[in-house]
N, C-alpha and C. Protein backbone atom coordinates (compact mmCIF):
# COMPACT_ATOMS: atom_id res chain seq x y z
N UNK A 1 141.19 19.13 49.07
CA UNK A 1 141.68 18.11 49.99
C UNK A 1 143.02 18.57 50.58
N UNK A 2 143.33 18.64 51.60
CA UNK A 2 144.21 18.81 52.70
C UNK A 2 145.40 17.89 52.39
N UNK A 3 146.57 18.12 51.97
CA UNK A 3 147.53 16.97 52.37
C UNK A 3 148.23 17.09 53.81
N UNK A 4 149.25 16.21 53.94
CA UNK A 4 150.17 16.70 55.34
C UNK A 4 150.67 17.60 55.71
N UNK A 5 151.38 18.40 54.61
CA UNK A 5 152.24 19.01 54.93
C UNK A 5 150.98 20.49 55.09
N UNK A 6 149.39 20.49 54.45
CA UNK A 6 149.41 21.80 54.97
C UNK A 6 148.54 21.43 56.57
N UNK A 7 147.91 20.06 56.57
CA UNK A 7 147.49 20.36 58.32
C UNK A 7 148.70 20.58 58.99
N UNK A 8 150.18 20.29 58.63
CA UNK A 8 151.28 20.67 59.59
C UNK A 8 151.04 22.09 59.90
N UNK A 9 151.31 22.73 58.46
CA UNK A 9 151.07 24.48 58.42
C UNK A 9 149.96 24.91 59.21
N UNK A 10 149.09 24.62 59.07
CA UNK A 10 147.80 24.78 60.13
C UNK A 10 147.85 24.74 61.41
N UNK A 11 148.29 23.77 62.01
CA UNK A 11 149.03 23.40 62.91
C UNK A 11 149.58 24.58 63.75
N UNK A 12 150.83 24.78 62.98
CA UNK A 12 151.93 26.11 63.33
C UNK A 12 150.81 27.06 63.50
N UNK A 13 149.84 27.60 62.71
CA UNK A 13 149.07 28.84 62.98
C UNK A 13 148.88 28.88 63.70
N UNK A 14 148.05 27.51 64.28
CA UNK A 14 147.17 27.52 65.26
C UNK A 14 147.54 28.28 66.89
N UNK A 15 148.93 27.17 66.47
CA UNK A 15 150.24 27.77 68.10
C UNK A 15 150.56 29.29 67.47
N UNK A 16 151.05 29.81 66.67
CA UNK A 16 151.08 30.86 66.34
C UNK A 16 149.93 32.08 67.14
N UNK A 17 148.64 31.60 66.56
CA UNK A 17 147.86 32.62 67.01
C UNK A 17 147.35 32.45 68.71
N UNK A 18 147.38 31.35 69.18
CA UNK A 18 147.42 30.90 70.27
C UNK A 18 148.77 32.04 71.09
N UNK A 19 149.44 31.60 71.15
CA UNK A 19 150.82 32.37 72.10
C UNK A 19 150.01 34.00 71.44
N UNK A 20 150.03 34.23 70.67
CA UNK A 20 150.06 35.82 70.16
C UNK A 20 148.67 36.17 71.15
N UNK A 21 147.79 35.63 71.12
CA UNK A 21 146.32 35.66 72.07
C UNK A 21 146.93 35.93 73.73
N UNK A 22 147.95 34.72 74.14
CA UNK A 22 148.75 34.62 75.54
C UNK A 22 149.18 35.75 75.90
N UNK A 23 150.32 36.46 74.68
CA UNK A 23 150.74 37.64 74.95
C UNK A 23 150.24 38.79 75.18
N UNK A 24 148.99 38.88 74.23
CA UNK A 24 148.17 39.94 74.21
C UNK A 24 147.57 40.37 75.54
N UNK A 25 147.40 38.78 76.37
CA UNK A 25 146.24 38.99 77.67
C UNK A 25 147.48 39.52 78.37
N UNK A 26 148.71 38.31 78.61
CA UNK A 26 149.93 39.11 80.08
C UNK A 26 150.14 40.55 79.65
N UNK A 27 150.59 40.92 78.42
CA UNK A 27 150.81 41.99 78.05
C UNK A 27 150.02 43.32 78.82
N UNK A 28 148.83 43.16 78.90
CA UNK A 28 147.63 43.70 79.14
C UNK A 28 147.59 43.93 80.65
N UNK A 29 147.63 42.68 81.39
CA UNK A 29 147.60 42.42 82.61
C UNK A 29 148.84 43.10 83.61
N UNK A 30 150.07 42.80 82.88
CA UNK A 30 151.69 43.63 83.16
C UNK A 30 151.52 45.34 82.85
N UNK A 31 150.58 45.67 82.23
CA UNK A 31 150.18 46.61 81.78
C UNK A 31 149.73 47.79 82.95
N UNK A 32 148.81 46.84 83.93
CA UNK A 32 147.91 47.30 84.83
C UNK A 32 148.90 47.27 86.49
N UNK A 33 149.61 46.23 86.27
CA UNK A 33 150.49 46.59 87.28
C UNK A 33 151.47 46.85 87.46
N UNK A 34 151.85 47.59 86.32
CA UNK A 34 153.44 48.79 85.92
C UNK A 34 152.75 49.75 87.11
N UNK A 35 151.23 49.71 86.60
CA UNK A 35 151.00 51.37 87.15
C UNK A 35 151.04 51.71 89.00
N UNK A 36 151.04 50.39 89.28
CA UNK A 36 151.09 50.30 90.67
C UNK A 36 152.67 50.30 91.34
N UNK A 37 153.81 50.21 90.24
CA UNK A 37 155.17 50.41 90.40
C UNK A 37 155.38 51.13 91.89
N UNK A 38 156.53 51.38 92.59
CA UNK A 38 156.39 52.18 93.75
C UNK A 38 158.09 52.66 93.10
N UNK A 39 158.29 53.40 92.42
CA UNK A 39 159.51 53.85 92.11
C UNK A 39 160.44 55.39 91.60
N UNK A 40 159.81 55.90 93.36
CA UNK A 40 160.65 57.35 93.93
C UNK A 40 161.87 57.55 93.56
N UNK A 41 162.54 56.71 93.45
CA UNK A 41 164.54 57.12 93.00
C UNK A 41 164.49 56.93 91.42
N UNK A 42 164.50 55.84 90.86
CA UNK A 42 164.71 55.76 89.42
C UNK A 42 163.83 56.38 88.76
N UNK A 43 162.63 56.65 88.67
CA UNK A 43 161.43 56.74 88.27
C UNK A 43 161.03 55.94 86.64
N UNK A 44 161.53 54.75 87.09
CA UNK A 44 161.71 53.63 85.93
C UNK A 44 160.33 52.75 86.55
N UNK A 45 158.86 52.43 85.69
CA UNK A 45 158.54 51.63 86.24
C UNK A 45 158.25 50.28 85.51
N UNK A 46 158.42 49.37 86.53
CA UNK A 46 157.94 48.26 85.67
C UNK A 46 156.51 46.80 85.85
N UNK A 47 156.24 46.50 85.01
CA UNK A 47 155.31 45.47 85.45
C UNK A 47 155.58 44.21 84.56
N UNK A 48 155.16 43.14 85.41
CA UNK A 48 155.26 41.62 84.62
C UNK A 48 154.19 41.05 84.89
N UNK A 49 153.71 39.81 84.14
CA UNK A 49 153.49 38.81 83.85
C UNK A 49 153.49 37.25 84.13
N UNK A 50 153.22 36.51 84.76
CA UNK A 50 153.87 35.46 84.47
C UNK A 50 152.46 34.35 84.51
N UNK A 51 152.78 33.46 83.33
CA UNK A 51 151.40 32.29 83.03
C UNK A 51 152.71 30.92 83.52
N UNK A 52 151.59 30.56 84.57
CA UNK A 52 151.86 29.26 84.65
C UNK A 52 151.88 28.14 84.15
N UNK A 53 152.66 26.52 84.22
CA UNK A 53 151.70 25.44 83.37
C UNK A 53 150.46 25.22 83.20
N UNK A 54 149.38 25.93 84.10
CA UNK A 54 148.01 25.48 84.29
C UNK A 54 147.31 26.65 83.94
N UNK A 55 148.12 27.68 83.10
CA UNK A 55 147.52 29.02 82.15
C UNK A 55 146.64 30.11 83.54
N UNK A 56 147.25 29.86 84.68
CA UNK A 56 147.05 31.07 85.92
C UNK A 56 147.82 31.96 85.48
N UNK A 57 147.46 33.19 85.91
CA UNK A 57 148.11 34.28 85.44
C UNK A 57 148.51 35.05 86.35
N UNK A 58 149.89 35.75 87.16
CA UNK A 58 150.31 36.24 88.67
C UNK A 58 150.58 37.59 87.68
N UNK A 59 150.86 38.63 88.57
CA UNK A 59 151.20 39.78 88.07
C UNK A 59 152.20 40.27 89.49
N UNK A 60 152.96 41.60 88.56
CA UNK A 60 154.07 41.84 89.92
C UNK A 60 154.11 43.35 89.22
N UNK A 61 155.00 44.40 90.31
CA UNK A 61 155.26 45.75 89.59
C UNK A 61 156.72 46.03 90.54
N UNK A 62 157.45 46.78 90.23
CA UNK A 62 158.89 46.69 90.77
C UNK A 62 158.44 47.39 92.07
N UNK A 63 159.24 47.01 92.85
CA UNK A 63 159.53 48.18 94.56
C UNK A 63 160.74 48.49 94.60
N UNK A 64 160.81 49.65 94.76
CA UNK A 64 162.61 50.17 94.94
C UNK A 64 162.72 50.58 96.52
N UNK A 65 163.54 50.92 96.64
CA UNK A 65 163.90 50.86 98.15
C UNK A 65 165.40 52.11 97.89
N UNK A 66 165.41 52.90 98.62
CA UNK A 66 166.41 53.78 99.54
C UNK A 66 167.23 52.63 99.32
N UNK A 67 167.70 51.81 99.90
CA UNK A 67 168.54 50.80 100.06
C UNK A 67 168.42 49.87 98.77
N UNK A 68 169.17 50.21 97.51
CA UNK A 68 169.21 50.17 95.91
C UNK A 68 169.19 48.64 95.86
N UNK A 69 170.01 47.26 96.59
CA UNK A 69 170.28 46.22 97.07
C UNK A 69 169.07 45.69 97.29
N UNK A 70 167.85 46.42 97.71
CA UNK A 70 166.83 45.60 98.35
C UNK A 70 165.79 45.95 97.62
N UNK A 71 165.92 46.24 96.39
CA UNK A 71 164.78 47.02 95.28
C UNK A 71 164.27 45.06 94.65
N UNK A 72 162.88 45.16 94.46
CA UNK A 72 162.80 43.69 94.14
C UNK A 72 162.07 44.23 92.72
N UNK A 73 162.91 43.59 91.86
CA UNK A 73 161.87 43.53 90.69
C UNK A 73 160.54 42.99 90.00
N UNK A 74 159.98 43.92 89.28
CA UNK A 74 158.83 43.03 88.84
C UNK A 74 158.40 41.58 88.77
N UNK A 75 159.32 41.20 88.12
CA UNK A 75 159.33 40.16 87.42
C UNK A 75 159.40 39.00 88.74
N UNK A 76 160.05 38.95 89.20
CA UNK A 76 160.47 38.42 90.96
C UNK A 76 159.22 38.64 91.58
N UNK A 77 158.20 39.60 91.47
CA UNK A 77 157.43 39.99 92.70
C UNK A 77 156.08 38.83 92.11
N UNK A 78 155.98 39.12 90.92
CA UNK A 78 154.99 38.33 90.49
C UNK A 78 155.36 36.60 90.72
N UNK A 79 156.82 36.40 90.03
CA UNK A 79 157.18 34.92 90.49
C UNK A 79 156.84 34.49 91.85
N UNK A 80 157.30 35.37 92.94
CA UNK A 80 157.22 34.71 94.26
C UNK A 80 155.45 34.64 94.61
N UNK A 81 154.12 35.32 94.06
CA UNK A 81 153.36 35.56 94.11
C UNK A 81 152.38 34.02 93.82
N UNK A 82 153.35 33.94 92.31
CA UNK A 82 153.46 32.50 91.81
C UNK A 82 152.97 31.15 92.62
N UNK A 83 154.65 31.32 92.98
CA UNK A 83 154.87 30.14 93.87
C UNK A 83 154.34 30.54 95.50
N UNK A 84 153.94 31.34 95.68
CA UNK A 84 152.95 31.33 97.17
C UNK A 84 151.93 30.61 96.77
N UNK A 85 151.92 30.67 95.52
CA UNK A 85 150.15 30.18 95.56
C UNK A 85 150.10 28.18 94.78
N UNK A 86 151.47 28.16 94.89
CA UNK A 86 151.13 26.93 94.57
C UNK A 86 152.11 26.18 93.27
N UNK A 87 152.69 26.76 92.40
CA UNK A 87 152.85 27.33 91.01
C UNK A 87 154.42 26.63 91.03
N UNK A 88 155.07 25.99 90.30
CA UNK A 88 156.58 25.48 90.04
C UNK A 88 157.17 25.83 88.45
N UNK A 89 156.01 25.80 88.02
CA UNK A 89 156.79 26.15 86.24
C UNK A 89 156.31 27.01 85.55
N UNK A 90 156.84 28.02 84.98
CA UNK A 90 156.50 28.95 84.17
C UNK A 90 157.05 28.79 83.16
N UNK A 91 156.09 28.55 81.76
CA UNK A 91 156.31 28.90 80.70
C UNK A 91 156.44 30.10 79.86
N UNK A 92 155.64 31.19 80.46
CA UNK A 92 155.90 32.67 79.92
C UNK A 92 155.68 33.99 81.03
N UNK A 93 156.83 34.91 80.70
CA UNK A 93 157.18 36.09 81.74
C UNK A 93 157.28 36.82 80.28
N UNK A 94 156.05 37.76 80.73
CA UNK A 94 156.34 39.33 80.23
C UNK A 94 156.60 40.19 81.00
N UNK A 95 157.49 41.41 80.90
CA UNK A 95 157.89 42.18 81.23
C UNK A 95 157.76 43.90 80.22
N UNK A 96 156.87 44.59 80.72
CA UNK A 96 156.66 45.82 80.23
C UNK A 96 157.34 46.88 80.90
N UNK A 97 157.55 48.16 80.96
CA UNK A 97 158.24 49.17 81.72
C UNK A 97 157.55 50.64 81.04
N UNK A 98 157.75 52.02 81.77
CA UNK A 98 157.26 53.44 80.93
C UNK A 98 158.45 53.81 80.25
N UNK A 99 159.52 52.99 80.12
CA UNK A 99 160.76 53.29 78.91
C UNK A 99 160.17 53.39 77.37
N UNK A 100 161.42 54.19 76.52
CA UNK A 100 160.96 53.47 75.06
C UNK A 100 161.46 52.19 75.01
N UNK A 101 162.76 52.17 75.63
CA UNK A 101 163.39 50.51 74.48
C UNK A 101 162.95 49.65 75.46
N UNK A 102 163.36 48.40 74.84
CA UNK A 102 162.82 47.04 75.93
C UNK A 102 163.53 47.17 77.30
N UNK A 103 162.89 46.44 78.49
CA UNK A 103 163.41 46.38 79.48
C UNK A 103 163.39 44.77 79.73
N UNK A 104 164.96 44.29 79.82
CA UNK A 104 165.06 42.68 79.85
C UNK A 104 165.11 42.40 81.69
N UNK A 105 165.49 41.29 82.22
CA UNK A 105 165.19 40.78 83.30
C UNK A 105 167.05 40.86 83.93
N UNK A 106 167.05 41.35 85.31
CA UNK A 106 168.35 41.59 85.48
C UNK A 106 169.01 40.07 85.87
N UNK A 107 170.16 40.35 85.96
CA UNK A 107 170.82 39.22 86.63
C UNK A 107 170.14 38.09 87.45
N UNK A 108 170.01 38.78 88.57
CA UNK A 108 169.15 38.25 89.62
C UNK A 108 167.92 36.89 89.04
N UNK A 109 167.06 38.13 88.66
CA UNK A 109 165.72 38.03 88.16
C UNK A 109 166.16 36.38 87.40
N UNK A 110 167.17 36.57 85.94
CA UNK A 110 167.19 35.18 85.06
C UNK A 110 167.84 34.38 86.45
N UNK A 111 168.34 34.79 86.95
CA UNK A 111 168.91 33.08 87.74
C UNK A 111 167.60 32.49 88.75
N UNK A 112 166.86 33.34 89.08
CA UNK A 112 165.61 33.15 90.10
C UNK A 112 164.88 32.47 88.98
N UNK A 113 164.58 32.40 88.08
CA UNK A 113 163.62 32.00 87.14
C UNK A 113 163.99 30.97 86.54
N UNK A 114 164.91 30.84 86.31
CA UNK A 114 165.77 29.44 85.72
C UNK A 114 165.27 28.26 86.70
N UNK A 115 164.97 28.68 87.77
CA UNK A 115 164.80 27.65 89.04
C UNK A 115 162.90 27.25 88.52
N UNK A 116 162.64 28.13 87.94
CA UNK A 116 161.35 27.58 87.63
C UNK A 116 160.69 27.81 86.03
N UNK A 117 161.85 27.19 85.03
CA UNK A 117 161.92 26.77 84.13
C UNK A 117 161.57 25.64 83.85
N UNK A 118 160.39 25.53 82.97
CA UNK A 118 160.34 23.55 82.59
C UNK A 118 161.35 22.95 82.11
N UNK A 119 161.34 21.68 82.60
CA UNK A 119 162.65 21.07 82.67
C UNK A 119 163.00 20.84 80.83
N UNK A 120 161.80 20.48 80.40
CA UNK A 120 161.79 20.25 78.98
C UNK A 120 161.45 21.12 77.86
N UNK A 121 160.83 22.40 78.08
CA UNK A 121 160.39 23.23 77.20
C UNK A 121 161.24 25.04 77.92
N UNK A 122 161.46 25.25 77.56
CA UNK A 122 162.02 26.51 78.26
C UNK A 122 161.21 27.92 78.44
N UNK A 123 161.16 28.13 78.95
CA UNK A 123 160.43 29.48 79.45
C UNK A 123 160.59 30.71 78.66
N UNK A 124 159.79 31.47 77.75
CA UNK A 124 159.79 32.27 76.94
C UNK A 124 159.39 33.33 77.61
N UNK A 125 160.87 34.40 78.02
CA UNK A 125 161.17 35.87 78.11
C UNK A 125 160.31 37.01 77.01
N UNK A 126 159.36 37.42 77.31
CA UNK A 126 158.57 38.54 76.45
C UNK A 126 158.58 39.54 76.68
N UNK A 127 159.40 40.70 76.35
CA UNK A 127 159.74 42.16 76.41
C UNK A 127 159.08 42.88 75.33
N UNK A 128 158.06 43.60 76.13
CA UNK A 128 157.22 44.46 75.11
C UNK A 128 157.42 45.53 75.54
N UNK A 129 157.03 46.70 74.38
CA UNK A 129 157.26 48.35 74.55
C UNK A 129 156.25 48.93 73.63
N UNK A 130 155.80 49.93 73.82
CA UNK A 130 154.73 50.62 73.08
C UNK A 130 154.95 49.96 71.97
N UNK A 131 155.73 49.99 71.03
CA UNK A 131 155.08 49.18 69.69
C UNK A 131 155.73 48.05 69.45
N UNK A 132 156.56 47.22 70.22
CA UNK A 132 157.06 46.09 69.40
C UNK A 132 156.87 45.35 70.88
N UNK A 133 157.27 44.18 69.98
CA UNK A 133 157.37 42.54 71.21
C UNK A 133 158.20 41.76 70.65
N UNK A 134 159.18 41.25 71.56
CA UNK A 134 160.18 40.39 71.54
C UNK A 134 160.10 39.50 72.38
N UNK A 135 160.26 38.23 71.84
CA UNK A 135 159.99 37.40 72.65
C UNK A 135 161.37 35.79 72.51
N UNK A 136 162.25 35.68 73.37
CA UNK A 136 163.06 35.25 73.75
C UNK A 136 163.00 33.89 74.28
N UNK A 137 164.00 33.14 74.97
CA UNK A 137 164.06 31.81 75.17
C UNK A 137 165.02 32.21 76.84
N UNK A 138 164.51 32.35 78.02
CA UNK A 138 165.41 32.61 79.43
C UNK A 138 166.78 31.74 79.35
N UNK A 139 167.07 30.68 78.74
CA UNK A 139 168.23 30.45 78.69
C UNK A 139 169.27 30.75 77.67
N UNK A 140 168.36 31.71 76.53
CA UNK A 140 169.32 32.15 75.73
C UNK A 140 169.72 33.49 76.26
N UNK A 141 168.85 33.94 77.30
CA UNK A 141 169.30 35.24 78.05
C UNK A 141 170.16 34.76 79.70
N UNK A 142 170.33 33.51 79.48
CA UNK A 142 171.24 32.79 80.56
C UNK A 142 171.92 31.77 80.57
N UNK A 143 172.61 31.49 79.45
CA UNK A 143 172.98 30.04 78.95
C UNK A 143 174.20 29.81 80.69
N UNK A 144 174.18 28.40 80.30
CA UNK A 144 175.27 28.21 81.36
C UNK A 144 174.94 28.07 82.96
N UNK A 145 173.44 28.60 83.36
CA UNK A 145 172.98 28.98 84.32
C UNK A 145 173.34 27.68 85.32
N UNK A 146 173.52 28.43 86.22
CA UNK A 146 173.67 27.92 88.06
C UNK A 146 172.63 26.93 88.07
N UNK A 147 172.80 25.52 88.23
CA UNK A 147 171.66 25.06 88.67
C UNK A 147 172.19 23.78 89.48
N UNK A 148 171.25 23.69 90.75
CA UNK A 148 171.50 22.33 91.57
C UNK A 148 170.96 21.46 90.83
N UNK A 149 170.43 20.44 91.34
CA UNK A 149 169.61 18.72 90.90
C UNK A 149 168.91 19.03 91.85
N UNK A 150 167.40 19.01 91.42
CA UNK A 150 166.39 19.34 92.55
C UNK A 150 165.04 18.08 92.73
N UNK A 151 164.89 17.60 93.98
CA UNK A 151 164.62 16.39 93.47
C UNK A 151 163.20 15.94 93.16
N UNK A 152 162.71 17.13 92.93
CA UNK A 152 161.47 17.01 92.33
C UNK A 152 161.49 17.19 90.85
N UNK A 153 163.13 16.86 90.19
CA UNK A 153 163.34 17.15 89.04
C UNK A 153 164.14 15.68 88.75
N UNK A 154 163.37 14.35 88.73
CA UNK A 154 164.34 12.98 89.03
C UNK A 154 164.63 12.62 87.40
């Protein structure tokens, strides 16, 4: 017989193996469009991820540009891809790269994303590399962040 405290534990697995399943697919998917990267100067490439509230899945790969200022990152290419198609909240952004160590989200990138953070659950930053995954909270990689009152946020 089951008491409370282990359907709680059960529970946790469940989300446990659930997100680990999530990661596995963006992971996979960020995977496929690193390789489409366009990146002649750095030769750094990268690909992301991003699952919406409604578990759609956008993908992005960095563009660099001669003009270093106008290089758009992964992570950005897939967001705006996002929201072309309809999309306001993201709960999870992976980000993969052909580095060894992790590659996190630049400046830019966390303040653009903060804008499409759930208001109530926060958006979990996932930096994977050939063998490990880290997986983060965007406002602990941006506490303090810039934000208006937006009024589809009452």
């Amino acid at each position: 017989m089951l008491d409370k405290n282990n359907k709680n534990h059960f529970a946790i697995l469940a989300l446990i193996l659930e997100e680990s399943m999530v990661i596995k697919r963006l992971k996979k998917i960020a995977m496929t469009s690193m390789k489409k990267a366009y990146s002649p100067y750095s030769g750094i490439k990268v690909g992301a991820a991003i699952m919406d509230n409604r578990s759609r899945v956008y993908s992005g790969c960095n563009v660099e540009n001669a003009s270093y200022g106008l290089t758009i990152c992964a992570e950005r290419v897939a967001a705006v891809k996002a929201i072309s198609s309809g999309s306001k909240y993201f709960p999870y952004v992976l980000i993969v790269s052909n580095l060894k160590e992790f590659i996190y989200p630049c400046g830019a990138c966390r303040q653009f994303l903060i804008e499409f953070s759930n208001q109530y659950k926060d958006t979990k930053i996932i930096v994977s590399n050939r063998r490990d995954t880290r997986v983060l909270k965007l406002r602990e990689l941006l506490p303090n962040a810039f934000e208006l009152r937006r009024v589809d946020r009452k």
